[in-house]
C-alpha atoms as a PDB file:
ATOM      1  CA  UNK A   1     -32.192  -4.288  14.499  1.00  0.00           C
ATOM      2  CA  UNK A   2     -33.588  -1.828  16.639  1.00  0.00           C
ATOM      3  CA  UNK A   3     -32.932   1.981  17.389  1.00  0.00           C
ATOM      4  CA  UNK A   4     -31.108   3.362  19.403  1.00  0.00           C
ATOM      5  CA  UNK A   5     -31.599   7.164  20.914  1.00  0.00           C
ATOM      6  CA  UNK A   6     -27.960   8.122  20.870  1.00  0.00           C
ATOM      7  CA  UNK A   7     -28.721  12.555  21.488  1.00  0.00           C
ATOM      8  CA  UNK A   8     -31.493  14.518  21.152  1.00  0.00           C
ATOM      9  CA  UNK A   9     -30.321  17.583  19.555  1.00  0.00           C
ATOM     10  CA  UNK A  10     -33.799  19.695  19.380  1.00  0.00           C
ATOM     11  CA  UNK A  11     -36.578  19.484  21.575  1.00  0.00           C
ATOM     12  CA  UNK A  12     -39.937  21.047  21.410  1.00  0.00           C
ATOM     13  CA  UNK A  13     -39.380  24.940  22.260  1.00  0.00           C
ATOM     14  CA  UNK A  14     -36.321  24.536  20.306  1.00  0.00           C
ATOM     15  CA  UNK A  15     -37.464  23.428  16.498  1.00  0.00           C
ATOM     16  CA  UNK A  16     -40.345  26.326  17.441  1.00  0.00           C
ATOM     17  CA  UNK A  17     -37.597  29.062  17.941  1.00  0.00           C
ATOM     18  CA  UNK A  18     -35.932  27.739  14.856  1.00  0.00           C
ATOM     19  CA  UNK A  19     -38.949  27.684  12.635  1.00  0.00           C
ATOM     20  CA  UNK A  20     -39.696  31.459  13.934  1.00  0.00           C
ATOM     21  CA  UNK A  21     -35.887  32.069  12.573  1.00  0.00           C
ATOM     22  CA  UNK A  22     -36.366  30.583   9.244  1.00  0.00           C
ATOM     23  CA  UNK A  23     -39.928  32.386   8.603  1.00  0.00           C
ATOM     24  CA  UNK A  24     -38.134  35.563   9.638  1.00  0.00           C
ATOM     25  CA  UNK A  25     -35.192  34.744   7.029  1.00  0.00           C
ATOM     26  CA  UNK A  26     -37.775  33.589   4.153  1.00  0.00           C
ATOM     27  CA  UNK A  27     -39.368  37.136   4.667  1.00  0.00           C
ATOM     28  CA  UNK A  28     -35.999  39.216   4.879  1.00  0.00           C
ATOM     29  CA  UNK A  29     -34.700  37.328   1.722  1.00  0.00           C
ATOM     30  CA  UNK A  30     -37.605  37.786  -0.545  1.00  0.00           C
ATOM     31  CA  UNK A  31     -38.873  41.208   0.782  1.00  0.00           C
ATOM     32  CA  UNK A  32     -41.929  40.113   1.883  1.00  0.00           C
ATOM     33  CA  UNK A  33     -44.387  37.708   0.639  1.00  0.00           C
ATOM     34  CA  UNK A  34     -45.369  38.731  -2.372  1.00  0.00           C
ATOM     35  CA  UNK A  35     -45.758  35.580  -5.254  1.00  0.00           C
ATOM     36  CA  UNK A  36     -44.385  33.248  -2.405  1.00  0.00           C
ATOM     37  CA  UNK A  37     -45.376  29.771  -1.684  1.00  0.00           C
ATOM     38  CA  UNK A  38     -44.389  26.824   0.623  1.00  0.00           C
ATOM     39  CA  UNK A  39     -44.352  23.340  -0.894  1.00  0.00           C
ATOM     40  CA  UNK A  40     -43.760  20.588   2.095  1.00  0.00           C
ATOM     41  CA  UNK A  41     -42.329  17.272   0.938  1.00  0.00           C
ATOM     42  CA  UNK A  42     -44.059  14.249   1.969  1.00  0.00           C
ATOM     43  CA  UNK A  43     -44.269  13.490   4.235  1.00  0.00           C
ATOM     44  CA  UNK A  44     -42.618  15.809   7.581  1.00  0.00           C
ATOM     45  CA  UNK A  45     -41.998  18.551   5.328  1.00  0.00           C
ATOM     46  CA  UNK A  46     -45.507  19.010   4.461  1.00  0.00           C
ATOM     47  CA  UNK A  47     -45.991  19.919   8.389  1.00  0.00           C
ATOM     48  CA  UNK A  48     -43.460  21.687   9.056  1.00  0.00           C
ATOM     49  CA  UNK A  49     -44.695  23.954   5.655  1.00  0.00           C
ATOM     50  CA  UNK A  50     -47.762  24.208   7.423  1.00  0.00           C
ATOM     51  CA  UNK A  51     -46.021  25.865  10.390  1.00  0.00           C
ATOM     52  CA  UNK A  52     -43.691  28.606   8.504  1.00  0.00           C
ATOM     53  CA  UNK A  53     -47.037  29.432   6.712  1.00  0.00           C
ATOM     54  CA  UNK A  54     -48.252  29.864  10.390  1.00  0.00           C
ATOM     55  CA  UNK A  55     -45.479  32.003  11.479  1.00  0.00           C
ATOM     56  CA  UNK A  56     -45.445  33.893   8.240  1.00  0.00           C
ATOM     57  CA  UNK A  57     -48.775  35.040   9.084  1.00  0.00           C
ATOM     58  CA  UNK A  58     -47.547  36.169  12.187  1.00  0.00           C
ATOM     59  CA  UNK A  59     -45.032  38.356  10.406  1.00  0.00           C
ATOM     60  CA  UNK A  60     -46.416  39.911   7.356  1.00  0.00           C
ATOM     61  CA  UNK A  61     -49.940  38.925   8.402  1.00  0.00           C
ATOM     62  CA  UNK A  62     -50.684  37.605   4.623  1.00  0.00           C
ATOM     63  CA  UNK A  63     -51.325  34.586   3.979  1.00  0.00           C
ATOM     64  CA  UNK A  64     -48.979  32.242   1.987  1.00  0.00           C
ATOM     65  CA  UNK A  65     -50.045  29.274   0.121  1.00  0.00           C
ATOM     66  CA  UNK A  66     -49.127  25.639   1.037  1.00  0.00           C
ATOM     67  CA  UNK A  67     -48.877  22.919  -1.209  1.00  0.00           C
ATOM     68  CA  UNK A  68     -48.012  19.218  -0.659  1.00  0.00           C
ATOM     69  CA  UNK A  69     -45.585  17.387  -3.273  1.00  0.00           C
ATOM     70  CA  UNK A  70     -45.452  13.600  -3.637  1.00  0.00           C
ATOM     71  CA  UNK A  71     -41.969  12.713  -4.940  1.00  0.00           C
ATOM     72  CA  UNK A  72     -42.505   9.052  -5.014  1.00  0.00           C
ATOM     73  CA  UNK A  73     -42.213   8.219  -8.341  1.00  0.00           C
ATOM     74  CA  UNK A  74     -39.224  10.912  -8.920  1.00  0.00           C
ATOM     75  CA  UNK A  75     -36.985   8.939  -6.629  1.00  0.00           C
ATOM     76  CA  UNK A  76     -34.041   7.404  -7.723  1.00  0.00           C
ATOM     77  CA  UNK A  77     -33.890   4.317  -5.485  1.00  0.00           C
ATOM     78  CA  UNK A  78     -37.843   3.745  -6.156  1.00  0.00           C
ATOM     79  CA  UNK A  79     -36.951  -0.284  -6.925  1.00  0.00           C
ATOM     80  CA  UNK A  80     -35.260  -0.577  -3.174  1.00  0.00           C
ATOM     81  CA  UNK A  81     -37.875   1.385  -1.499  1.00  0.00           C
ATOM     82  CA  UNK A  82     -40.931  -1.335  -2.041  1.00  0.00           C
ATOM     83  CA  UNK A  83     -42.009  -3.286  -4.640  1.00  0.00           C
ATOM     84  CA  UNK A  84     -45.202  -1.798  -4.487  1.00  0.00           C
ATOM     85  CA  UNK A  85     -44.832   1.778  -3.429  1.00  0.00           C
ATOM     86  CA  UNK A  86     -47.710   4.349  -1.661  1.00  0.00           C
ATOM     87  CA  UNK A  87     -48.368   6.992  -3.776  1.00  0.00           C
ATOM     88  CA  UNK A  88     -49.679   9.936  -3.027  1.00  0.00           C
ATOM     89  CA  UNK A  89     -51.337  12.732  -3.890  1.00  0.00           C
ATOM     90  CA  UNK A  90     -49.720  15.774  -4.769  1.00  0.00           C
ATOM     91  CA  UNK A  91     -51.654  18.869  -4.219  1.00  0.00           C
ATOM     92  CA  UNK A  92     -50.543  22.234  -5.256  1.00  0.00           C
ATOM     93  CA  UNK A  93     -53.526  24.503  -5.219  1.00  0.00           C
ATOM     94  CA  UNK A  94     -51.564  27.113  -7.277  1.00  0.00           C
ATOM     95  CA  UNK A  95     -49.507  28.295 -10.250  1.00  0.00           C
ATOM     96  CA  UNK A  96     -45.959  27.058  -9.757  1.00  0.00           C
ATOM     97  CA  UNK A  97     -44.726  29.101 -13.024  1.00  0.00           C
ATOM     98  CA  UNK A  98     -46.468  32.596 -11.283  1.00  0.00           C
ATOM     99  CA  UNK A  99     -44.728  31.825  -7.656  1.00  0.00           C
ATOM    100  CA  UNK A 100     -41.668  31.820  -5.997  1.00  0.00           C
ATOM    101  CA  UNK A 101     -41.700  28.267  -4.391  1.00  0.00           C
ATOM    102  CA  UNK A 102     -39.830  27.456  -1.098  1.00  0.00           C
ATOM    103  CA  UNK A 103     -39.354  23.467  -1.230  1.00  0.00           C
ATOM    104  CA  UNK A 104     -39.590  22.731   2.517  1.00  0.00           C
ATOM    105  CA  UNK A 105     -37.969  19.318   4.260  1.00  0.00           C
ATOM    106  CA  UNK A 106     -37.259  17.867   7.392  1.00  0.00           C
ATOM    107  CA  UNK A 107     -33.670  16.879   6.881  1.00  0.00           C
ATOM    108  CA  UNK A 108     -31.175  17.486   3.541  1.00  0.00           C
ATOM    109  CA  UNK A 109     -28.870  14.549   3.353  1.00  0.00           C
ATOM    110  CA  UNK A 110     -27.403  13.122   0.261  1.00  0.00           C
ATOM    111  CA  UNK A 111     -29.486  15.656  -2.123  1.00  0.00           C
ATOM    112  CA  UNK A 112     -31.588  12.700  -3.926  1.00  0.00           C
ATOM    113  CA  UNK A 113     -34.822  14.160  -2.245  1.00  0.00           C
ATOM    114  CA  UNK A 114     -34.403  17.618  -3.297  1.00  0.00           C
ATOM    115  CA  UNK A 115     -33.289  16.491  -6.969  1.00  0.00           C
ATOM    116  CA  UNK A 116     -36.254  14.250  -7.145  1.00  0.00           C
ATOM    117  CA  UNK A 117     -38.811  17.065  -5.813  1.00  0.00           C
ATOM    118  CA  UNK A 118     -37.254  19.849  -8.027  1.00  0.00           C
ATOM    119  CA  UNK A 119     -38.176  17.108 -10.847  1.00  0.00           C
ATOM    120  CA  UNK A 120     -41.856  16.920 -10.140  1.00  0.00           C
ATOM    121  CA  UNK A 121     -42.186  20.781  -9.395  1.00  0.00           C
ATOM    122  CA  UNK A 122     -40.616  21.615 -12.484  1.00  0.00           C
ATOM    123  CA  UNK A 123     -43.293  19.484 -14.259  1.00  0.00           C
ATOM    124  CA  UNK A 124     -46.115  21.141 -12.827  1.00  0.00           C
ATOM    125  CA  UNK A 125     -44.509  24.507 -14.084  1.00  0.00           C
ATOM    126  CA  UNK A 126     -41.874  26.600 -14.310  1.00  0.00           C
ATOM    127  CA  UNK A 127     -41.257  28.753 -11.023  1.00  0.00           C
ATOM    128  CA  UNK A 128     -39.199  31.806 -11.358  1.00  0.00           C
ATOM    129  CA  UNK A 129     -37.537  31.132  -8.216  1.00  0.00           C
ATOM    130  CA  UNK A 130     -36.677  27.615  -6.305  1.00  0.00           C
ATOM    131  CA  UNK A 131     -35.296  28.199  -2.811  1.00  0.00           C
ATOM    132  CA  UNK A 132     -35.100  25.269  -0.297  1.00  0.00           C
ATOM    133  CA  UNK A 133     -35.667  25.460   3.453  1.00  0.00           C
ATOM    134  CA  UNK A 134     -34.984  21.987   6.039  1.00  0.00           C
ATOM    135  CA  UNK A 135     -35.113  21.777   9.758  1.00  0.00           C
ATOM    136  CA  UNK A 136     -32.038  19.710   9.534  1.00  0.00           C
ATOM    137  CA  UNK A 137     -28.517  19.251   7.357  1.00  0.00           C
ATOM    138  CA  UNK A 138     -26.750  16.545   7.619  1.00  0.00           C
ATOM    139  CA  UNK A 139     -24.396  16.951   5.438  1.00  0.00           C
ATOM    140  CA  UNK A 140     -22.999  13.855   3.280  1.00  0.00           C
ATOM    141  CA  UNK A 141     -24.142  15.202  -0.299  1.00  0.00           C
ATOM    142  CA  UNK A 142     -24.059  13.209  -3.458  1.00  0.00           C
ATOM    143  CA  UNK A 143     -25.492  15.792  -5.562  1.00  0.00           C
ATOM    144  CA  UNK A 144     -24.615  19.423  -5.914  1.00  0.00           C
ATOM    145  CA  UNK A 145     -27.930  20.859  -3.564  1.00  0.00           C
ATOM    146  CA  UNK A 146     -27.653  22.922  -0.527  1.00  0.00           C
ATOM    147  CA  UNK A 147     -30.436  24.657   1.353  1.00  0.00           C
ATOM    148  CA  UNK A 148     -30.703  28.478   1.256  1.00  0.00           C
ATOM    149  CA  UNK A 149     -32.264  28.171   4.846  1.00  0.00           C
ATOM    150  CA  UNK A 150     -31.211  25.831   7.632  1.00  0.00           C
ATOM    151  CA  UNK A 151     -32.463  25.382  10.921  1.00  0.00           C
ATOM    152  CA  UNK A 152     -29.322  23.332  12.391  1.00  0.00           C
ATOM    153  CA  UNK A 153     -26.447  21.911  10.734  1.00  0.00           C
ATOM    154  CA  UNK A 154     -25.607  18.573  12.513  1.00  0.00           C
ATOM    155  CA  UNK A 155     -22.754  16.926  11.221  1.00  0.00           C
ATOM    156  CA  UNK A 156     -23.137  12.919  11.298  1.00  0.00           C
ATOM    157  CA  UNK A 157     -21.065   9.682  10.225  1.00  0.00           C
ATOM    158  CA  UNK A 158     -23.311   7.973   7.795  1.00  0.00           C
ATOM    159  CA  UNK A 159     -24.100   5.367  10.442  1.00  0.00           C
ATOM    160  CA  UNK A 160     -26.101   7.729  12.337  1.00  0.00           C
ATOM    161  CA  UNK A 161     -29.942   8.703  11.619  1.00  0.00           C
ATOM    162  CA  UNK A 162     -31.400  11.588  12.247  1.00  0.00           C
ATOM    163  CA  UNK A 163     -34.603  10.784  13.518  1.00  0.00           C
ATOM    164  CA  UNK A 164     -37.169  13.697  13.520  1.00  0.00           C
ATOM    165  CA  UNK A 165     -40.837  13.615  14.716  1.00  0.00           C
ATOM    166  CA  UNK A 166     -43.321  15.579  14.506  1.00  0.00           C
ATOM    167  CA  UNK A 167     -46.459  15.830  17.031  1.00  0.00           C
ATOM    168  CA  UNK A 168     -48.848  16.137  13.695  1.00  0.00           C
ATOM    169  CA  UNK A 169     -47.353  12.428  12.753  1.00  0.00           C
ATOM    170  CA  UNK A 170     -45.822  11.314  15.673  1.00  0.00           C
ATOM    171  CA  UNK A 171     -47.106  12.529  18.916  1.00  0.00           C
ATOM    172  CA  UNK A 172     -44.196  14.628  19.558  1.00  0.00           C
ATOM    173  CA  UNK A 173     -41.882  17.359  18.671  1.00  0.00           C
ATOM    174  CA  UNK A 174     -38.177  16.450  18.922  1.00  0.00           C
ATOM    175  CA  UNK A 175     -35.089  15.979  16.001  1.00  0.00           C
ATOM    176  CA  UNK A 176     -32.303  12.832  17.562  1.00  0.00           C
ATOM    177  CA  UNK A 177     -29.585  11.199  16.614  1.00  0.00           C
ATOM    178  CA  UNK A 178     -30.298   7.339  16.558  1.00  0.00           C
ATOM    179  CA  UNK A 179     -27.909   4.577  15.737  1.00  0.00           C
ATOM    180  CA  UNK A 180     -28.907   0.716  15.230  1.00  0.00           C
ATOM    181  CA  UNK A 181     -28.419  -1.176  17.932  1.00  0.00           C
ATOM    182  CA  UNK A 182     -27.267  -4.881  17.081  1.00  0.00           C
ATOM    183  CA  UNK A 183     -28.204  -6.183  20.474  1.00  0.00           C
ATOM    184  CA  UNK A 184     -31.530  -6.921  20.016  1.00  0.00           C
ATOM    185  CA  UNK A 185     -32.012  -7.574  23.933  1.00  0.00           C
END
């Protein structure tokens, strides 16, 4: 079955503006950037981490350490994913029990992700503080997880995808909505 571009609901300028918004709300909300730090989610929340650092900077013009976590062996559906999964590595180049840690992901959807992460971050250490920041909610949550920073809700059926890309993985910056297309040509 192949995909099928049904909307695109943010383009380039407009997931910039939106990450701008959500490093100016990650600021405001912890009154500045003092024992803060970004951990990105493997794999397009590890970018877009990499950006609110960036725009952070901008802000407060401190720097505010990034860390990549590899949830792959937290995940709850592991035995549908592959047989064989790719692991990762997870690299944290800080104390998560001194730092307030902002899980960052593209999109929050049924709240597995975000369980699973919150598992492996809590086994590095104890943070003080776990907020969570996506680009996109989708809503349709199975577990009791919401996002203390959103960049757009965008209420779907559960047959749509939200597809987002990234130009650090895929060449370009733009969040859709894709359905699969039966009709295979």
């Amino acid at each position: 079955m192949a995909l099928q571009e049904k909307a695109v609901v943010l383009g380039e300028s407009e997931i910039k503006r939106t990450l701008v918004r959500i490093a100016h709300e990650i600021v405001e909300k912890n009154k500045g950037v003092a024992d803060l730090a970004l951990v990105g989610i493997r794999t397009r929340g590890v970018f877009l981490a990499n950006r609110l650092a960036q725009e952070i900077f901008k802000i407060e013009e401190k720097e505010v350490p990034v860390g990549t976590l590899d949830i792959t062996l937290y995940r709850d559906d592991l035995s549908s994913v592959a047989r064989q999964p790719l692991l990762f590595k997870t690299e944290i180049p800080f104390d998560v029990a001194q730092k307030k840690i902002v899980l960052v992901d593209d999109v929050l959807y049924t709240g597995r992700t975000i369980r699973a992460a919150m598992d492996a971050l809590v086994d590095l250490g104890r943070p003080p503080v776990i907020q969570l920041a996506v680009l996109i909610d989708r809503g349709h949550r199975e577990l009791p997880i919401r996002a203390d920073y959103i960049g757009k809700n965008i209420p779907t059926s559960k047959e749509e995808i939200i597809k987002v890309k990234l130009k650090e993985v895929d060449g370009e910056d733009k969040v859709a909505i894709v359905i699969e297309n039966e009709n295979n040509g």
